[in-house]
N, C-alpha and C. Protein backbone atom coordinates (compact mmCIF):
# COMPACT_ATOMS: atom_id res chain seq x y z
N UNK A 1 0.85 -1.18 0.00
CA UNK A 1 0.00 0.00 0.00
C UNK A 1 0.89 1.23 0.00
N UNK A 2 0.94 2.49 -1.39
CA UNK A 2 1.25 3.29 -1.01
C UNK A 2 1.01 4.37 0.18
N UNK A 3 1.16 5.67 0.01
CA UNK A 3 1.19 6.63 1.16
C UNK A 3 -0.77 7.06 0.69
N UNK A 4 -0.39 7.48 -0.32
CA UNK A 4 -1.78 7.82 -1.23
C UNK A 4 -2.81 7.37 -0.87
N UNK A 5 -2.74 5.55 -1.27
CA UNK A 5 -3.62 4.74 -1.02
C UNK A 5 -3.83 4.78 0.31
N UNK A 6 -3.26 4.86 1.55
CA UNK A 6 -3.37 4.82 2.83
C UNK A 6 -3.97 6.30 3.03
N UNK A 7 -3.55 6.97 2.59
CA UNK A 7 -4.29 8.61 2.98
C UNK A 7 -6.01 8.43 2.40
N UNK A 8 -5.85 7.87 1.05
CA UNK A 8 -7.65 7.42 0.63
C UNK A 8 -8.19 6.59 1.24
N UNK A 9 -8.06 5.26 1.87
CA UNK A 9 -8.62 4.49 2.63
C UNK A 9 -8.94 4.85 4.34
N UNK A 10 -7.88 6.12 4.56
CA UNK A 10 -8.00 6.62 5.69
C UNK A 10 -9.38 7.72 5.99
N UNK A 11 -8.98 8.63 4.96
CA UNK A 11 -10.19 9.46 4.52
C UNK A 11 -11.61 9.07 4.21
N UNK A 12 -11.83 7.25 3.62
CA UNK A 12 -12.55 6.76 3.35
C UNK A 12 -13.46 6.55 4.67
N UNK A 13 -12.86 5.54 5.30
CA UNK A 13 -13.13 5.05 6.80
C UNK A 13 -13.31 6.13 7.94
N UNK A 14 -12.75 6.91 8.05
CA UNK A 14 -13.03 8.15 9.07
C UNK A 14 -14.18 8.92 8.72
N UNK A 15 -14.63 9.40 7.01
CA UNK A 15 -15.13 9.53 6.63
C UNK A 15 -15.24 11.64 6.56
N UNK A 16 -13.83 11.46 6.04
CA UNK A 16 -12.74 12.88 6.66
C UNK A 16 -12.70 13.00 4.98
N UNK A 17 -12.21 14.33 4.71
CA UNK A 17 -11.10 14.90 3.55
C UNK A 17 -10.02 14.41 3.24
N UNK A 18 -9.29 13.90 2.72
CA UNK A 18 -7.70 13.49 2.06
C UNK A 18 -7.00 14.16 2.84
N UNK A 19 -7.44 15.73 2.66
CA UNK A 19 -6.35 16.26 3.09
C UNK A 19 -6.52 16.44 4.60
N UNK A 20 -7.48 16.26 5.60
CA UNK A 20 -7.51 15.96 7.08
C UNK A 20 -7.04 14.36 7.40
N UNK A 21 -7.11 13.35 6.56
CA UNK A 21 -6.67 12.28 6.81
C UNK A 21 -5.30 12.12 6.77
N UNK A 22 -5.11 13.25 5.60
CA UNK A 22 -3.13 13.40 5.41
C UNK A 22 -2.72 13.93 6.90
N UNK A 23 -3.02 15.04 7.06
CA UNK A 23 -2.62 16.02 8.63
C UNK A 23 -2.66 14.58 9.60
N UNK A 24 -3.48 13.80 9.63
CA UNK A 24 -3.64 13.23 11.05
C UNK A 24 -2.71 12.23 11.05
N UNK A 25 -2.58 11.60 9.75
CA UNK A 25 -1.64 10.12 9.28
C UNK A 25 -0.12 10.63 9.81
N UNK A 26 0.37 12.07 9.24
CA UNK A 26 1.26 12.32 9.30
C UNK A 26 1.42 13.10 10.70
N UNK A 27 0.70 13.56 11.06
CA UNK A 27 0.81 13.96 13.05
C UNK A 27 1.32 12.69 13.76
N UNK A 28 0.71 11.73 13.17
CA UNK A 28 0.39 10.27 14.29
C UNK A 28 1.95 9.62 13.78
N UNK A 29 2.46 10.20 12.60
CA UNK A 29 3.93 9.54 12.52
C UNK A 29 4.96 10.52 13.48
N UNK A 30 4.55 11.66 13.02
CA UNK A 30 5.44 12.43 14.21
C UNK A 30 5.66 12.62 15.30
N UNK A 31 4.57 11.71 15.83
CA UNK A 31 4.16 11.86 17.13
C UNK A 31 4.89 10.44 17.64
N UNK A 32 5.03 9.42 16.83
CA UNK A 32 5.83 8.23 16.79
C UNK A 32 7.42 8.41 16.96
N UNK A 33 7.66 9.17 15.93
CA UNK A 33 9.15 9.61 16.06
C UNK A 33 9.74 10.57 16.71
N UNK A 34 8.73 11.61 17.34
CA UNK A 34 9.54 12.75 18.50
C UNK A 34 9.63 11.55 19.64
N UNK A 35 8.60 10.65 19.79
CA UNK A 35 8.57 10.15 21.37
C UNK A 35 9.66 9.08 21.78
N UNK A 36 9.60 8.45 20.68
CA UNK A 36 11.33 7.22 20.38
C UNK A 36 12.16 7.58 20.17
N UNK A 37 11.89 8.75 19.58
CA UNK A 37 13.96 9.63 19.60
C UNK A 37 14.13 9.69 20.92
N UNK A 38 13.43 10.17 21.77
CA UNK A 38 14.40 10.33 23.31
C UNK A 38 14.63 8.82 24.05
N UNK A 39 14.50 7.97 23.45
CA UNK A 39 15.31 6.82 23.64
C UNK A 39 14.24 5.53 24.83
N UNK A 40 13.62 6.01 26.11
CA UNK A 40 13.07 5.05 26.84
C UNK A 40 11.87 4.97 26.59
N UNK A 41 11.60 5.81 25.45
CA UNK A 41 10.03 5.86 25.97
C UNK A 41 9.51 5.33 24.44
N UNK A 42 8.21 4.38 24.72
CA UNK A 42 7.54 3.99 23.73
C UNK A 42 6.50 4.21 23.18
N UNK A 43 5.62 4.12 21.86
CA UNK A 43 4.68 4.34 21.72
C UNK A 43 3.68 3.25 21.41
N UNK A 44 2.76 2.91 22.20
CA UNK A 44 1.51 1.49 22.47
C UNK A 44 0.19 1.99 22.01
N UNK A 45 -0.18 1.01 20.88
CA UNK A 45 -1.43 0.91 20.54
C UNK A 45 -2.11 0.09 21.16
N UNK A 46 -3.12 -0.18 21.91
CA UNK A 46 -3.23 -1.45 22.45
C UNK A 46 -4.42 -2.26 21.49
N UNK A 47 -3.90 -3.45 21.26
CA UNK A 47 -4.45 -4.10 20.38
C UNK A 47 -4.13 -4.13 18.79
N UNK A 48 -3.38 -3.49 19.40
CA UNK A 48 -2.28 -3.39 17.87
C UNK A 48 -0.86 -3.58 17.62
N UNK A 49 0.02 -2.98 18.76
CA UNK A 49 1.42 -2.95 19.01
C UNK A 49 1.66 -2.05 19.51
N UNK A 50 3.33 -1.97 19.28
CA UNK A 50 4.38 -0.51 19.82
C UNK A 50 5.22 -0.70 19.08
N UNK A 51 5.55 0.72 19.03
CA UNK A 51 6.53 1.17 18.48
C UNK A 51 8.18 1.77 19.39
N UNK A 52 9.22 1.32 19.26
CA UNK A 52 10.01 1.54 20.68
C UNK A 52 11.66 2.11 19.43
N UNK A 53 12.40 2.25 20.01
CA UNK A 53 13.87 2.43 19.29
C UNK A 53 14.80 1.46 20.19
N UNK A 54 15.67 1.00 19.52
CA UNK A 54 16.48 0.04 20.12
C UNK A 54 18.22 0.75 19.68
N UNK A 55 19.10 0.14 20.27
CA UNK A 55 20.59 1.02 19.74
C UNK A 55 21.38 -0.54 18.99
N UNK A 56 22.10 0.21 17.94
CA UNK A 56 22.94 -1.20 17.49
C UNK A 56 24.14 -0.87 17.86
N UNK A 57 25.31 -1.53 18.38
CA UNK A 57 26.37 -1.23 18.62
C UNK A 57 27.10 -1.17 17.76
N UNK A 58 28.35 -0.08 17.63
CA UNK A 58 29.54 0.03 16.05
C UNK A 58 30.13 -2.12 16.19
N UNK A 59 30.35 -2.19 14.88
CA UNK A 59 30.91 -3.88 14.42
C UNK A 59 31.60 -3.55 13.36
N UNK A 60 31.99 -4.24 13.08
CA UNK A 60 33.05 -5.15 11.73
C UNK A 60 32.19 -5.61 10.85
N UNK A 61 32.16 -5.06 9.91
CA UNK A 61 31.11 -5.80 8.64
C UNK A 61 32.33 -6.24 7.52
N UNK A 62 31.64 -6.62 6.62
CA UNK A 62 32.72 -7.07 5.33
C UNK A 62 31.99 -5.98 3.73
N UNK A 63 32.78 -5.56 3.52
CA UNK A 63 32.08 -4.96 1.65
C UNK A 63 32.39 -6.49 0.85
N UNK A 64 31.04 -6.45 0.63
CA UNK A 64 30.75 -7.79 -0.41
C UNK A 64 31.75 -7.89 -1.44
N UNK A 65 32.03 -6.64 -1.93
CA UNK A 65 32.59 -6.77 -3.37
C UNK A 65 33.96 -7.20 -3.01
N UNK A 66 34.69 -6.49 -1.89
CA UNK A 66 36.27 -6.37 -2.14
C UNK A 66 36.37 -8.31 -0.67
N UNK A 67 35.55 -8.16 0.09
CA UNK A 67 35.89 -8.67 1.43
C UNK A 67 36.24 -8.39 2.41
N UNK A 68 36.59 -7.09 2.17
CA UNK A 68 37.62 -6.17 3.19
C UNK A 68 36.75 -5.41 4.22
N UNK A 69 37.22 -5.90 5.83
CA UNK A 69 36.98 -5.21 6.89
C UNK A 69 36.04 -4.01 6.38
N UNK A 70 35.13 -3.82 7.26
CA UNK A 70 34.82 -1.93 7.32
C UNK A 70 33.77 -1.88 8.70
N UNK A 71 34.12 -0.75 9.08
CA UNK A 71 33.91 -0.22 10.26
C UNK A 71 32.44 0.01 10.27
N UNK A 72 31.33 -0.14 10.53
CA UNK A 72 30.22 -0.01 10.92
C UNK A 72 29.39 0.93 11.88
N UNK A 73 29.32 2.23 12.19
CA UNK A 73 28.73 2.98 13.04
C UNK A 73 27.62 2.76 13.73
N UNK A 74 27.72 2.97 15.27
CA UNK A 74 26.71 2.50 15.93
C UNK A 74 25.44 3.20 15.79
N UNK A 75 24.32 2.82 15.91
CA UNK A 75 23.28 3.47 15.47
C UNK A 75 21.73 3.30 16.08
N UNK A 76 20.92 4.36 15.96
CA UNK A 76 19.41 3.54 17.05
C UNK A 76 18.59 3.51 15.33
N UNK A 77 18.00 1.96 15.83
CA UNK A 77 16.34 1.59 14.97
C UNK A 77 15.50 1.74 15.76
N UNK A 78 14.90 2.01 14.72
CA UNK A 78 12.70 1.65 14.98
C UNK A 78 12.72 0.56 15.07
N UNK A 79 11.92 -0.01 15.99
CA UNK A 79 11.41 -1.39 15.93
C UNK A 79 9.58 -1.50 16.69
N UNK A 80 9.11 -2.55 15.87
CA UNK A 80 8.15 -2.35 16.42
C UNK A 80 7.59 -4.08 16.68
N UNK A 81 6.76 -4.26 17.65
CA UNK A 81 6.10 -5.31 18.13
C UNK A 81 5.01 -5.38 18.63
N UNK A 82 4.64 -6.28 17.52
CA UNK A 82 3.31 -6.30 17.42
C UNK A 82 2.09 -7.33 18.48
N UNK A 83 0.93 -6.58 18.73
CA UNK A 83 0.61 -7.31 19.71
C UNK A 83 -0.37 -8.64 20.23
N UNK A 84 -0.32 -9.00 21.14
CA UNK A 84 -0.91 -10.46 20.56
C UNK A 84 -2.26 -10.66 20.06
N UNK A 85 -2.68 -9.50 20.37
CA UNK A 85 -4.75 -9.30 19.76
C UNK A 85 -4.26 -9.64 18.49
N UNK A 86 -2.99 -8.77 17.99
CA UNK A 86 -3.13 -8.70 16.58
C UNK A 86 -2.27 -9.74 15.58
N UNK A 87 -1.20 -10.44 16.45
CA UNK A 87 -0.78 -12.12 15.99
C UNK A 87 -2.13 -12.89 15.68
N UNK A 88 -2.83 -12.80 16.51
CA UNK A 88 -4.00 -13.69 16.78
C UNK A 88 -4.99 -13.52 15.72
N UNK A 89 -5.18 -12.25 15.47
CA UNK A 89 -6.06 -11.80 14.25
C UNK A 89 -5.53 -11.59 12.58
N UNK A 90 -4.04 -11.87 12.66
CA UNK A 90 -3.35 -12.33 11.33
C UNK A 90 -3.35 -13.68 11.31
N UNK A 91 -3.34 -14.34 12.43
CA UNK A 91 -3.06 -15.91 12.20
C UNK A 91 -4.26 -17.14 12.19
N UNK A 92 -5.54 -16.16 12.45
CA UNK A 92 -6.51 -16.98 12.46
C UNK A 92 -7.10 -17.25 11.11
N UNK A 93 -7.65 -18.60 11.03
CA UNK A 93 -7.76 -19.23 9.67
C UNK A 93 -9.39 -18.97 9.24
């Protein structure tokens, strides 16, 4: 699903403007990413998941092409986990 398609199906279902479904889609991402940048704190849907940041530590990787060592910078991801209402409601047959 593009961004588009998610802004029309959003607008659809709320039963909002495109462009109020855009504002809210994109509030509700920012509101995701100011709160996990400061590192402990997460964001919980309940019945849906969370969204949290995790840190990777600097490593030793290899460049495919040559084989040769290269230094890797440590870095924080998004990660998110999803929750069991919603395992349960992808996995039911």
């Amino acid at each position: 699903m593009t961004k588009a398609e998610l802004i029309d199906a959003v607008a659809s279902a709320a039963g909002v403007t495109k462009a109020d479904a855009e504002k809210t889609v994109q509030a509700f991402f920012d509101v995701v990413v100011s709160t996990t940048k400061k590192g402990d704190d997460k964001v919980a849907w309940p019945g849906f998941g969370s969204f949290s940041t995790t840190s990777r530590p600097a490593r030793t990787g290899r460049n495919p092409r040559t084989g040769e060592p290269v230094q890797i910078a440590a870095s924080k991801v998004m990660k998110f986990s999803a929750s069991s209402t919603l395992k349960t409601t992808l996995n039911s047959k």
